[in-house]
Structure formats: C-alpha cells, structure tokens
C-alpha atoms as a PDB file:
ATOM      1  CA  UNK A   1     134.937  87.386  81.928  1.00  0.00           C
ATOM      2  CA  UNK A   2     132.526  90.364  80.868  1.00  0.00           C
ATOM      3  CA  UNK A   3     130.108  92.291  83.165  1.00  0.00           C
ATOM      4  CA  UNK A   4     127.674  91.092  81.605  1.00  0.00           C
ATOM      5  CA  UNK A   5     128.168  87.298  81.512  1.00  0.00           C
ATOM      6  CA  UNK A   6     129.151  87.716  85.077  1.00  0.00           C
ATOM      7  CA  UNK A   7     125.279  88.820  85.534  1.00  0.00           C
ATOM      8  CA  UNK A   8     124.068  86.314  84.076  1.00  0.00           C
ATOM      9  CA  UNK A   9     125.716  83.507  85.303  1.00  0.00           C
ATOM     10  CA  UNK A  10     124.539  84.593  88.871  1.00  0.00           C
ATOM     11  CA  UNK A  11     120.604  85.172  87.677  1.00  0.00           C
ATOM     12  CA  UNK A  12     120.755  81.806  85.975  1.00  0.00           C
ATOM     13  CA  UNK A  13     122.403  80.623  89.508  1.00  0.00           C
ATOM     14  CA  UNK A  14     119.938  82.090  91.671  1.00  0.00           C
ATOM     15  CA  UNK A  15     117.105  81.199  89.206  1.00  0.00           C
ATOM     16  CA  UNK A  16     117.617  77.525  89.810  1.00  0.00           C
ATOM     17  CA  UNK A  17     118.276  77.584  93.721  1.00  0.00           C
ATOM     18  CA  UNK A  18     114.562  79.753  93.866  1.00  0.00           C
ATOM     19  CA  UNK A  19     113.285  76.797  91.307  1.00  0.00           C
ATOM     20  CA  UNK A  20     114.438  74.037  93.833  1.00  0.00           C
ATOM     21  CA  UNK A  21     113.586  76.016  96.701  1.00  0.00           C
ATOM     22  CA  UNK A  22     109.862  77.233  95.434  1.00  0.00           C
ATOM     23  CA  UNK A  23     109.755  73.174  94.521  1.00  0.00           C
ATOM     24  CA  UNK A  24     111.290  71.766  98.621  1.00  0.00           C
ATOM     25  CA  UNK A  25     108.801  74.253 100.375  1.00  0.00           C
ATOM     26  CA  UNK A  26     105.514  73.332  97.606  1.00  0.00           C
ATOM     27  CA  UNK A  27     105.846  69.880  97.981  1.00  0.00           C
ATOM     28  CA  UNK A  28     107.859  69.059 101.403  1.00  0.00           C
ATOM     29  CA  UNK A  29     107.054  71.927 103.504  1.00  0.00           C
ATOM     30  CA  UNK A  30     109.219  72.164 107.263  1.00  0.00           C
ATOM     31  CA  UNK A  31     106.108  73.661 108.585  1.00  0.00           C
ATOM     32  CA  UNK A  32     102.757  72.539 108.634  1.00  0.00           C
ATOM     33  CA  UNK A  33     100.317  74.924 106.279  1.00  0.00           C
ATOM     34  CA  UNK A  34     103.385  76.299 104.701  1.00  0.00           C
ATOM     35  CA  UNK A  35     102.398  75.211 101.225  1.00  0.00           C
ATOM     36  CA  UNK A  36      99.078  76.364 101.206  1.00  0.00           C
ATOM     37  CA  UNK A  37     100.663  79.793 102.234  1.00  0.00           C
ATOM     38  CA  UNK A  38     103.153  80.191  99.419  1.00  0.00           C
ATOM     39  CA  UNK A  39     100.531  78.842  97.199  1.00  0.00           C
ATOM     40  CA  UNK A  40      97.782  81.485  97.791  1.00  0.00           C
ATOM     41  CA  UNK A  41     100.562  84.209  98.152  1.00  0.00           C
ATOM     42  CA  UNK A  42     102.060  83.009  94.421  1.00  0.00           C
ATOM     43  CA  UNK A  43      98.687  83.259  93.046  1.00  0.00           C
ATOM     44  CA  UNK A  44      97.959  86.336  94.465  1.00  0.00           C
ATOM     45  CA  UNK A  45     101.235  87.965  93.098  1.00  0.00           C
ATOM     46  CA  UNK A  46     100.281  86.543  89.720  1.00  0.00           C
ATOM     47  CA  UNK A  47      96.507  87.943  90.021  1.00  0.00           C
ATOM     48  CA  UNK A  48      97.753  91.299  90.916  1.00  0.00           C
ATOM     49  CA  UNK A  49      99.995  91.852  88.808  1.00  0.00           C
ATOM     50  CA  UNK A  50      98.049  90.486  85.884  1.00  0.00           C
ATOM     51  CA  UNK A  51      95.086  93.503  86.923  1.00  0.00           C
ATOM     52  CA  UNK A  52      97.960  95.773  87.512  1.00  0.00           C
ATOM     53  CA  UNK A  53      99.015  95.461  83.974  1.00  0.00           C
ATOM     54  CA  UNK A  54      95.266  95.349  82.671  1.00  0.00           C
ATOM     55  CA  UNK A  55      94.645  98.691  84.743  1.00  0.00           C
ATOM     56  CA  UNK A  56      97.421 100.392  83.557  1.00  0.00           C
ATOM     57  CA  UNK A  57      96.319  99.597  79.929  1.00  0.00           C
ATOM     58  CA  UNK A  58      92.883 101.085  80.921  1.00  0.00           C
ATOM     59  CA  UNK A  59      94.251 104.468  82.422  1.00  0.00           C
ATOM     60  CA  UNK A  60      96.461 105.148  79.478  1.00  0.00           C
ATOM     61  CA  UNK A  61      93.478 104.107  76.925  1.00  0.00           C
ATOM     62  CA  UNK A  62      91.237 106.441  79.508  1.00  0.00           C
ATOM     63  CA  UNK A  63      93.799 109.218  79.457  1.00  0.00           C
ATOM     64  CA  UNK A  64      95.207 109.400  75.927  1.00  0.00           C
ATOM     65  CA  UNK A  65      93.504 112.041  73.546  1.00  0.00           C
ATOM     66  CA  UNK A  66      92.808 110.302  70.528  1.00  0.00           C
ATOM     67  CA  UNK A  67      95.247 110.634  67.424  1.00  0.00           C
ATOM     68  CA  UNK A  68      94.023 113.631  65.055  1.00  0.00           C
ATOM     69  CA  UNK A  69      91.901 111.988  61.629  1.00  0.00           C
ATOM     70  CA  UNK A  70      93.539 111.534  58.184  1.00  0.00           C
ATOM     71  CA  UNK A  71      92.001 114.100  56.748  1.00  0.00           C
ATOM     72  CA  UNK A  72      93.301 116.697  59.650  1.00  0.00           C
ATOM     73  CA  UNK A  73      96.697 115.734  59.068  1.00  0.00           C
ATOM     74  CA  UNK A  74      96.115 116.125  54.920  1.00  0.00           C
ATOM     75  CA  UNK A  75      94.517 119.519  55.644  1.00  0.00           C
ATOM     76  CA  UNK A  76      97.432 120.896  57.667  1.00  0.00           C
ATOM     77  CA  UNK A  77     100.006 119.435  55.646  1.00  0.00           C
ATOM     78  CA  UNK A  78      98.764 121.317  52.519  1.00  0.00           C
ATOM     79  CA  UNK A  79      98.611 124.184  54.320  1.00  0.00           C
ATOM     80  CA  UNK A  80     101.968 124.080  55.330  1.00  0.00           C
ATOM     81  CA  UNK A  81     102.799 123.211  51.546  1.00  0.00           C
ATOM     82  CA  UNK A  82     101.049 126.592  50.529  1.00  0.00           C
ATOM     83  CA  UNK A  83     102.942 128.455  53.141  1.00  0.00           C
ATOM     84  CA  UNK A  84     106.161 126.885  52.292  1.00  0.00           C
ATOM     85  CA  UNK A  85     105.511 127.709  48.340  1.00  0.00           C
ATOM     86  CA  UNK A  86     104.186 131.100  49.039  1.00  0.00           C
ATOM     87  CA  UNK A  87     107.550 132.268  50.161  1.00  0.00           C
ATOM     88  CA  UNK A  88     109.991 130.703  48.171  1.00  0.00           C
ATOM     89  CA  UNK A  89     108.125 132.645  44.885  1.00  0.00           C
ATOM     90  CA  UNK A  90     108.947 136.025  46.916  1.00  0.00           C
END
C-alpha cells in the first residue's frame, strides 16, 4: 500500500471518530455546560478564522502597488522594440 493511501486512510479514520466524537459531546455531554462550551468555542474558531482570511485579503489589497496601465506596458514595449531594431541594423 502507497504512502499516500496510507495517509489517507488514517485522515478519513480520524475524520469520522472527531465526527462521532464532536456529535457524543454536542448532544450527550459527560459534563454539565460542556456543550455550550464546545459550541461557543466552534463558533469562535469559525468567526476567527473567517476575519482572519478577510484581513489578510485587506492587507495584501492595502499593501500591493497597483499593476502598471495598458498603455505603460505598450509604451515600454515599443521602446524595447526600437532598441532591439536599432542594433540589429548596426
């Protein structure tokens, strides 16, 4: 058996027992309050890392110089077309 089937056979395995697990402590919890716990803490992992992603899309948007215009790339493209003709007439 591959590596890589090997891999996935044990995310898939641990996958279900953290479904079924998540699912026993949600809905039948051993201590009282316990759900409410894992509930808030699940949503806020899924809050924060939905305004982690957003944030990081807003410091690269705030940070990235903005691409040069058509018309500079068309003006230093021909002028690297002069250059290029210039010397291969010498």
């Amino acid at each position: 058996m591959s590596r890589d089937r090997s891999l996935g056979g044990l995310i898939l395995a641990g996958s279900i027992v953290g479904i079924l697990l998540y699912g026993w402590i949600v809905f039948l919890p051993p201590l009282p309050g316990l759900d409410i716990f894992i509930l808030k803490l699940t949503g806020f992992i899924a809050v924060a890392g939905l305004l982690g992603i957003l944030s990081w899309i807003g410091y690269t948007l705030a940070t990235t110089p903005p691409p040069k215009s058509v018309e500079e790339i068309e003006k230093e493209l021909n002028e690297e077309l002069k250059k290029s003709e210039g010397k291969g007439t010498t």
